[in-house]
PDB file of N, CA and C in Angstrom:
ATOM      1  N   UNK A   1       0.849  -1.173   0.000  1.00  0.00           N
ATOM      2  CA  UNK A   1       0.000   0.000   0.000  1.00  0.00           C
ATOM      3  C   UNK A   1       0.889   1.228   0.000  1.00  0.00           C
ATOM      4  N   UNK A   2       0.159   2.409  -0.618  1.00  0.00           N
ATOM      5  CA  UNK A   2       1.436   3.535  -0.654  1.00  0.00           C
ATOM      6  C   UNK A   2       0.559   4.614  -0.097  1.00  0.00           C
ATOM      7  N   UNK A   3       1.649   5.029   0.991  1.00  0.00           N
ATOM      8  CA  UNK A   3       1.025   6.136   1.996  1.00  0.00           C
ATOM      9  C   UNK A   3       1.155   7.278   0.993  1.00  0.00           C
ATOM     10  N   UNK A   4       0.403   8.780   0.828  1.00  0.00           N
ATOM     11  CA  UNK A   4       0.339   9.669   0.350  1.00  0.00           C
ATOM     12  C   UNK A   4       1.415  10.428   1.165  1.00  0.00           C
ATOM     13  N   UNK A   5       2.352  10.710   0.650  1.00  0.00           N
ATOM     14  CA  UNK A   5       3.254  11.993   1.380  1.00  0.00           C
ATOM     15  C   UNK A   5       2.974  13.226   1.378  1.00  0.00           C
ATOM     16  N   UNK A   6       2.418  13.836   0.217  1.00  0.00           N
ATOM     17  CA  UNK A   6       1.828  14.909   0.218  1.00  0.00           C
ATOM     18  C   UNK A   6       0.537  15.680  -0.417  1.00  0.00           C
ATOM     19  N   UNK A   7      -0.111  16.858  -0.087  1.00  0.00           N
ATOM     20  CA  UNK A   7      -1.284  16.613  -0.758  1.00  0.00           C
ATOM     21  C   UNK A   7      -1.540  16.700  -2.263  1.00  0.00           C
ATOM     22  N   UNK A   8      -0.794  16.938  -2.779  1.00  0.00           N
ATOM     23  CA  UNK A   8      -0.360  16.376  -4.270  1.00  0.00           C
ATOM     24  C   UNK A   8      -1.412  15.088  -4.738  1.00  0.00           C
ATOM     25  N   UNK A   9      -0.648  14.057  -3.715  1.00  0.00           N
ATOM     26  CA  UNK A   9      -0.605  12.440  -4.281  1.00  0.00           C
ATOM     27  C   UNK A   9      -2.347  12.640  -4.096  1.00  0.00           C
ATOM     28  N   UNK A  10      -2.755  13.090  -2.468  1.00  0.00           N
ATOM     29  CA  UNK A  10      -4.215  13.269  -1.971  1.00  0.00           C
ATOM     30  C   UNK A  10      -5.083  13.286  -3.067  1.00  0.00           C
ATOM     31  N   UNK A  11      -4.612  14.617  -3.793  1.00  0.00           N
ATOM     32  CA  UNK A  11      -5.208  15.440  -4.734  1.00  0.00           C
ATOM     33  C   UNK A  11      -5.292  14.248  -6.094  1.00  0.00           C
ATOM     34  N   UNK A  12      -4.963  13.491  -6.153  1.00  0.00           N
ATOM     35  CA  UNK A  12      -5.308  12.464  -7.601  1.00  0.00           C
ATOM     36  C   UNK A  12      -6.078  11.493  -7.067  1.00  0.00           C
ATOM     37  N   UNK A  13      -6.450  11.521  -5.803  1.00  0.00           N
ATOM     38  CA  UNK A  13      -7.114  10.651  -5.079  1.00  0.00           C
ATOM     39  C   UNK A  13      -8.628  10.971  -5.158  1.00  0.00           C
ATOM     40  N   UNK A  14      -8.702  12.180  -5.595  1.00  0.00           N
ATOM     41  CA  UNK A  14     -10.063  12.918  -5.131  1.00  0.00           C
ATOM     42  C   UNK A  14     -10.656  13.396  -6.724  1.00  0.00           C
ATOM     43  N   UNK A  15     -12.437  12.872  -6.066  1.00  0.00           N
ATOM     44  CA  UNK A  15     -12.866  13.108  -7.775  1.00  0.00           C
ATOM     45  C   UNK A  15     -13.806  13.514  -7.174  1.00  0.00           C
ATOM     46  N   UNK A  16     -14.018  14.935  -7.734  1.00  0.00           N
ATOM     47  CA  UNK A  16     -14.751  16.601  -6.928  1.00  0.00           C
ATOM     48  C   UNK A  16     -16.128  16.236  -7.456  1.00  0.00           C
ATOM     49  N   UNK A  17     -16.313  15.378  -8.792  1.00  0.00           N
ATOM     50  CA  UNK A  17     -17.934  14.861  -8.886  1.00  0.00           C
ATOM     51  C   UNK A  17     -19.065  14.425  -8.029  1.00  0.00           C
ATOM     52  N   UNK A  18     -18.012  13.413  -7.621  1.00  0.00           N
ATOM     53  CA  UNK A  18     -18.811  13.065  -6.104  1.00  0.00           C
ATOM     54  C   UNK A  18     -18.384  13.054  -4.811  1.00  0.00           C
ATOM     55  N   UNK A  19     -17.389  14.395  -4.462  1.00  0.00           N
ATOM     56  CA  UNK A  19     -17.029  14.522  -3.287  1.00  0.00           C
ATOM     57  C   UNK A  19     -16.412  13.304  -2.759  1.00  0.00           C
ATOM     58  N   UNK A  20     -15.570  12.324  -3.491  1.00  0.00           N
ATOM     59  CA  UNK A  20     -14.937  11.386  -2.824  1.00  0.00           C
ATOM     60  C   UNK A  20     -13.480  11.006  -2.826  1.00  0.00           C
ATOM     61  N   UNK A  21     -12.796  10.773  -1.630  1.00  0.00           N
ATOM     62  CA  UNK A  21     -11.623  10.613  -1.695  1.00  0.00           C
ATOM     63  C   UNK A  21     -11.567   9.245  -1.391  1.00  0.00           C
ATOM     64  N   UNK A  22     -10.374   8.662  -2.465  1.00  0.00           N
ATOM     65  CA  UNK A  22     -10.639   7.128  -2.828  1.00  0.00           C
ATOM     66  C   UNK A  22      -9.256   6.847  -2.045  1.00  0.00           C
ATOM     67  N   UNK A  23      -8.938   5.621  -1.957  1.00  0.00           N
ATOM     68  CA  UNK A  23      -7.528   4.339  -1.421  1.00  0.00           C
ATOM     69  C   UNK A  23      -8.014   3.125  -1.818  1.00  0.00           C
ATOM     70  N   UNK A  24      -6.846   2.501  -1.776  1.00  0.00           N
ATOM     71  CA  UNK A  24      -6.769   1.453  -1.810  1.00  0.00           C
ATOM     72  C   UNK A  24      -7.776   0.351  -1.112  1.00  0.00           C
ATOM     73  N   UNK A  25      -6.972   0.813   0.260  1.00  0.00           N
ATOM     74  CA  UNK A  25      -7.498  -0.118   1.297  1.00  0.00           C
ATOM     75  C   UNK A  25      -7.665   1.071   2.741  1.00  0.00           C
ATOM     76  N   UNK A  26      -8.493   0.542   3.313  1.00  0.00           N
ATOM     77  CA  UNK A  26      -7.989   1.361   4.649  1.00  0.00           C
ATOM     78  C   UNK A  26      -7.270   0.080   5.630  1.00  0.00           C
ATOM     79  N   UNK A  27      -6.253   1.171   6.595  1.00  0.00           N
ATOM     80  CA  UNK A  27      -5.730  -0.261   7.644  1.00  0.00           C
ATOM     81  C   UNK A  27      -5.670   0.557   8.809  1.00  0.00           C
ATOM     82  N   UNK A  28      -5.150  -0.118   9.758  1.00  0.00           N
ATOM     83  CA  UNK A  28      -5.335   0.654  10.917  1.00  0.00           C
ATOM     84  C   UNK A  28      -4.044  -0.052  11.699  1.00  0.00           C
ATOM     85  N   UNK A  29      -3.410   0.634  11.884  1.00  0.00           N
ATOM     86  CA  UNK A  29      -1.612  -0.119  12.741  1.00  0.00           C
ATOM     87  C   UNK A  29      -2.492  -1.022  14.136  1.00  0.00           C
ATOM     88  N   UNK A  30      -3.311  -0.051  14.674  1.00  0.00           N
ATOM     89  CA  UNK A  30      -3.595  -1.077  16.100  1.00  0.00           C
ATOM     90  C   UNK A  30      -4.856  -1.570  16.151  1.00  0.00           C
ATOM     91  N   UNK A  31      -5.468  -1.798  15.124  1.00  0.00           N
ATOM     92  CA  UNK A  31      -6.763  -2.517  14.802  1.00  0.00           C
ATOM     93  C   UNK A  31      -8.033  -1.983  15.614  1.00  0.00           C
ATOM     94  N   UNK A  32      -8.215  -0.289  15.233  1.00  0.00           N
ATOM     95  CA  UNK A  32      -8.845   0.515  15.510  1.00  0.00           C
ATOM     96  C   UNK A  32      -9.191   1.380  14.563  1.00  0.00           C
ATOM     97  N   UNK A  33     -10.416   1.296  13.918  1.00  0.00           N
ATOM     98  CA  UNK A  33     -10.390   2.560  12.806  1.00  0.00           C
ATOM     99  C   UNK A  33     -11.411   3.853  13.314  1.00  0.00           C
ATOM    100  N   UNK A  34     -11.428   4.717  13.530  1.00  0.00           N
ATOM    101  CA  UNK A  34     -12.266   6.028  14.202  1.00  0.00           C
ATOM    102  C   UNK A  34     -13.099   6.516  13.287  1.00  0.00           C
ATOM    103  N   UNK A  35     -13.818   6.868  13.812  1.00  0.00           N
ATOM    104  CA  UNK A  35     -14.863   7.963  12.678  1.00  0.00           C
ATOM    105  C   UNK A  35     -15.257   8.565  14.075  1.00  0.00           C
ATOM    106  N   UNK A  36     -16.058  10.124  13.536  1.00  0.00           N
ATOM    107  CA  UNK A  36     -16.658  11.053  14.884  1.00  0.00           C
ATOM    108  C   UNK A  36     -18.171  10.562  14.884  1.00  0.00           C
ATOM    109  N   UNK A  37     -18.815  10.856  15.932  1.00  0.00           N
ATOM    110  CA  UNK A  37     -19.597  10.651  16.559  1.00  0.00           C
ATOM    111  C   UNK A  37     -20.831  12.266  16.072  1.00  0.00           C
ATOM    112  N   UNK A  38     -20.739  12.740  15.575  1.00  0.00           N
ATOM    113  CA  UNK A  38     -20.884  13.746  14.917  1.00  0.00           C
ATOM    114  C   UNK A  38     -21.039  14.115  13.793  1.00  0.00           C
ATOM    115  N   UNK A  39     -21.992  14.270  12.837  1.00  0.00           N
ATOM    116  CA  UNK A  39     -21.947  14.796  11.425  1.00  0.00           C
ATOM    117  C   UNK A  39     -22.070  15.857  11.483  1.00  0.00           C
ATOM    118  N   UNK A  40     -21.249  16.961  11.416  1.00  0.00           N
ATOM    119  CA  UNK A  40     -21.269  18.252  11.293  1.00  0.00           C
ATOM    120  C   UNK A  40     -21.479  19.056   9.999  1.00  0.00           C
ATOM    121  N   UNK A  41     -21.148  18.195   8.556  1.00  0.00           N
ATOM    122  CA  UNK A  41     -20.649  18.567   7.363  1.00  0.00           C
ATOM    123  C   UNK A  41     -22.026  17.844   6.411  1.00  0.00           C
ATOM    124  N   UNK A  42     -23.219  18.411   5.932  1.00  0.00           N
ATOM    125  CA  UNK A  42     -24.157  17.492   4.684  1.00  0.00           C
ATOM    126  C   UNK A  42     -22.813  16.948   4.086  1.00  0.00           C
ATOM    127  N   UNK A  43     -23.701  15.452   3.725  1.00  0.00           N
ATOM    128  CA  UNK A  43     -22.726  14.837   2.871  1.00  0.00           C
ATOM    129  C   UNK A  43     -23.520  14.190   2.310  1.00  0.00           C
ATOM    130  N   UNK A  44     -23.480  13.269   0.713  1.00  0.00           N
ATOM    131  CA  UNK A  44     -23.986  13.276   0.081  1.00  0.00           C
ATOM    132  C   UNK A  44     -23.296  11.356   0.023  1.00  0.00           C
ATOM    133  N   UNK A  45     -23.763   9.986   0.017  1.00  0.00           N
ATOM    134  CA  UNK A  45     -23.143   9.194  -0.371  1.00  0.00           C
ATOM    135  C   UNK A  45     -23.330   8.950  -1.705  1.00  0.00           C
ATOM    136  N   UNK A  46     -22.468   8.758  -2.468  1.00  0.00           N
ATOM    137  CA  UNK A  46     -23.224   8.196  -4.560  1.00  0.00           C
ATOM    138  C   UNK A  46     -23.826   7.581  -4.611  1.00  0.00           C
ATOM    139  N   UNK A  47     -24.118   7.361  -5.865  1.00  0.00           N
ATOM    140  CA  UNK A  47     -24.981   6.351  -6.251  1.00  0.00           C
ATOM    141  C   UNK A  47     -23.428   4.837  -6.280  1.00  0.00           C
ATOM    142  N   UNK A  48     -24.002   3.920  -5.836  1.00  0.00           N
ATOM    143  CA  UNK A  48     -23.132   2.598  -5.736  1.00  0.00           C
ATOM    144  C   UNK A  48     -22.150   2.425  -5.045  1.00  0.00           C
ATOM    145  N   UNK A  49     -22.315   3.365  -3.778  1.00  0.00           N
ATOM    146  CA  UNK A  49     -21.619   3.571  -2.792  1.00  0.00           C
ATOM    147  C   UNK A  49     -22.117   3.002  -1.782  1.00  0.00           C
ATOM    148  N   UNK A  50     -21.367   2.706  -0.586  1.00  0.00           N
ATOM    149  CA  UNK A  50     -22.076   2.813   1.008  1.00  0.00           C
ATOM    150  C   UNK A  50     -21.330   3.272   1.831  1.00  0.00           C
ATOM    151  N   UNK A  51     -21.713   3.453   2.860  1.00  0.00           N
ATOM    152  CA  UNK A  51     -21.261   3.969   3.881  1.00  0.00           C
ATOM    153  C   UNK A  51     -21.100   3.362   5.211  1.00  0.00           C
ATOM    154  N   UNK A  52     -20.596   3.086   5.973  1.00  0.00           N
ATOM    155  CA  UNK A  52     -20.162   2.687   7.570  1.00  0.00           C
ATOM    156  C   UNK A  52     -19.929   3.762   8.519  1.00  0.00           C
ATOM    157  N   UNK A  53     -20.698   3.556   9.808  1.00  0.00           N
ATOM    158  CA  UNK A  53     -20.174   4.272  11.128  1.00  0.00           C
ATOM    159  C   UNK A  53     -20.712   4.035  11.938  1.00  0.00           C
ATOM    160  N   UNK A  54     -19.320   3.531  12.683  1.00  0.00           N
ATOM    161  CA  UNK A  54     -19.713   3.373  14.449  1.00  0.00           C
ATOM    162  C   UNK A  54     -20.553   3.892  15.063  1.00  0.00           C
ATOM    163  N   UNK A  55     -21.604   3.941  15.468  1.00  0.00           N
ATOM    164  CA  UNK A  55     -22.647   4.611  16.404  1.00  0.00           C
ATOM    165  C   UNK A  55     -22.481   4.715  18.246  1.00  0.00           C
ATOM    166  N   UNK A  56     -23.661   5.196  18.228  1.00  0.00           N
ATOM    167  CA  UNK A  56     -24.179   5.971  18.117  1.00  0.00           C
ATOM    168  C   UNK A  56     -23.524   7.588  17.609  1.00  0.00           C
ATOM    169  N   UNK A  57     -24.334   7.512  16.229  1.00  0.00           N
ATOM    170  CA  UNK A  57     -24.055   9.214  15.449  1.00  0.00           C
ATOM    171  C   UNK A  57     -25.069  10.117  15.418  1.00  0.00           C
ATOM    172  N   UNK A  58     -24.716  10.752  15.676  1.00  0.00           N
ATOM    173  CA  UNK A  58     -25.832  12.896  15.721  1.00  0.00           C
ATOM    174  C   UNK A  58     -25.826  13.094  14.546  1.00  0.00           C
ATOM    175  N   UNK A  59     -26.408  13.324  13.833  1.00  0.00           N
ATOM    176  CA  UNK A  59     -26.448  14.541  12.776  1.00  0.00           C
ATOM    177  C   UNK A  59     -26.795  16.003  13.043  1.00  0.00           C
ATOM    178  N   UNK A  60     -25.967  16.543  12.964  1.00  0.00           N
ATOM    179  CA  UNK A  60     -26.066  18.330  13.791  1.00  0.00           C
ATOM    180  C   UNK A  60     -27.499  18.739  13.274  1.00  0.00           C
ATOM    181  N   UNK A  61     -28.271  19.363  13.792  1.00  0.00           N
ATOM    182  CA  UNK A  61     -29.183  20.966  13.002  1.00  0.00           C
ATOM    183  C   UNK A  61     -28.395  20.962  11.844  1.00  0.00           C
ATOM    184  N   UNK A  62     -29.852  20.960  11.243  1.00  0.00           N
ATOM    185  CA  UNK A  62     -29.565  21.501   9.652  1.00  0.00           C
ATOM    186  C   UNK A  62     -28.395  21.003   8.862  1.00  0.00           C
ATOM    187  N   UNK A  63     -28.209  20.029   9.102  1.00  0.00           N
ATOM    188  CA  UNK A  63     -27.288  19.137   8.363  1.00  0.00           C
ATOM    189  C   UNK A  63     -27.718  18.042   7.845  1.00  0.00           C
ATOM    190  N   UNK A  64     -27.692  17.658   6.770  1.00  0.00           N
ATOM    191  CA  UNK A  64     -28.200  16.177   6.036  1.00  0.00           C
ATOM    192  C   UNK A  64     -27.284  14.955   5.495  1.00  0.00           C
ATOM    193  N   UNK A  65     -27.631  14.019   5.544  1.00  0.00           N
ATOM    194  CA  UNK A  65     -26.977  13.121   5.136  1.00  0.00           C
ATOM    195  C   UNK A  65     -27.640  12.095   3.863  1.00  0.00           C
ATOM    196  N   UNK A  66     -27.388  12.655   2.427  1.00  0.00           N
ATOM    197  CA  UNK A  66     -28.268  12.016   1.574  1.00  0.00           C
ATOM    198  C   UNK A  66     -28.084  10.693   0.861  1.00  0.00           C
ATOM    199  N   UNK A  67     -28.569   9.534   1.405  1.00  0.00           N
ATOM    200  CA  UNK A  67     -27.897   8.284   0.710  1.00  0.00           C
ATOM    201  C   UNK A  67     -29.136   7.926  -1.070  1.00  0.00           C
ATOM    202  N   UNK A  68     -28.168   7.901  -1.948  1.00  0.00           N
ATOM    203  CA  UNK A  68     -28.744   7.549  -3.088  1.00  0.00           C
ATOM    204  C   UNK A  68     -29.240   6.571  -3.557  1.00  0.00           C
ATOM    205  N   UNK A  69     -29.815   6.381  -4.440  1.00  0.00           N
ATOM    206  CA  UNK A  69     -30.676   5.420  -4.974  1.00  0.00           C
ATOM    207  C   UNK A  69     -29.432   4.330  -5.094  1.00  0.00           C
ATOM    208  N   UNK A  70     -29.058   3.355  -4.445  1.00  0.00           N
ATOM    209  CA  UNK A  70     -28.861   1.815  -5.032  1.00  0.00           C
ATOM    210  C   UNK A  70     -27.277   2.390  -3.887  1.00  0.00           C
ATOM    211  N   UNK A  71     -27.353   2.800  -3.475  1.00  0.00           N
ATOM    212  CA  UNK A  71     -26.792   3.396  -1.860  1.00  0.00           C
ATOM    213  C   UNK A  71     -27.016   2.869  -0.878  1.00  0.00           C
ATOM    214  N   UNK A  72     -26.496   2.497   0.398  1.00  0.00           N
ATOM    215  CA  UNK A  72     -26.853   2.967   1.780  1.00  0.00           C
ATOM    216  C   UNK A  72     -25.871   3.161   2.622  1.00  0.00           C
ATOM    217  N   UNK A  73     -26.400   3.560   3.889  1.00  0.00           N
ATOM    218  CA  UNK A  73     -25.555   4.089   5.085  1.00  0.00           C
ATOM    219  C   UNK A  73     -25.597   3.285   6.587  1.00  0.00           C
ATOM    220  N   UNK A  74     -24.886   2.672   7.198  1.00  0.00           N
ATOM    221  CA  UNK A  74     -25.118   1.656   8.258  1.00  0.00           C
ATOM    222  C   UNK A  74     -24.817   2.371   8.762  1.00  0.00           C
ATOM    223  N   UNK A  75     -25.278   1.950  10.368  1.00  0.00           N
ATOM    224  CA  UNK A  75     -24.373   2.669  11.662  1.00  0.00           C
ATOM    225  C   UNK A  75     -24.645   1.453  12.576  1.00  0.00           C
ATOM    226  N   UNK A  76     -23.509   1.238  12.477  1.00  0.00           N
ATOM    227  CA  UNK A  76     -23.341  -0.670  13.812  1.00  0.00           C
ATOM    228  C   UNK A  76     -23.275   0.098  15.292  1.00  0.00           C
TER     229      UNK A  76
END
């Protein structure tokens, strides 16, 4: 797997169509992966996408979270 050194590499990672920044793989050195507890930011998942997050999650006021047709969004 190749770590991004700078935001350069980031930046070819990311396709501004659908707000997504892609990898390989995700890993985690101590077999812990985080996400916040918090949606602060609307976000939009694609179409043929899904989504994962640890729960219990908030979605702030006035913030949305839109999962698309042939989409979804878990929260374990």
């Amino acid at each position: 797997m190749s770590i991004p050194r700078n935001l350069s590499q980031l930046a070819d990672n990311y396709d501004p169509t659908l707000n997504v920044l892609t990898n390989g793989a995700n890993a985690s050195s101590n077999g812990i992966t985080l996400n916040a507890t918090t949606v602060s930011v609307s976000y939009s998942i694609p179409t043929s996408y899904n989504g994962l997050s640890a729960g219990p999650v908030t979605v702030n006021a006035g913030i949305t979270v839109t999962v698309q047709s042939g989409s979804t969004w878990v929260v374990v």
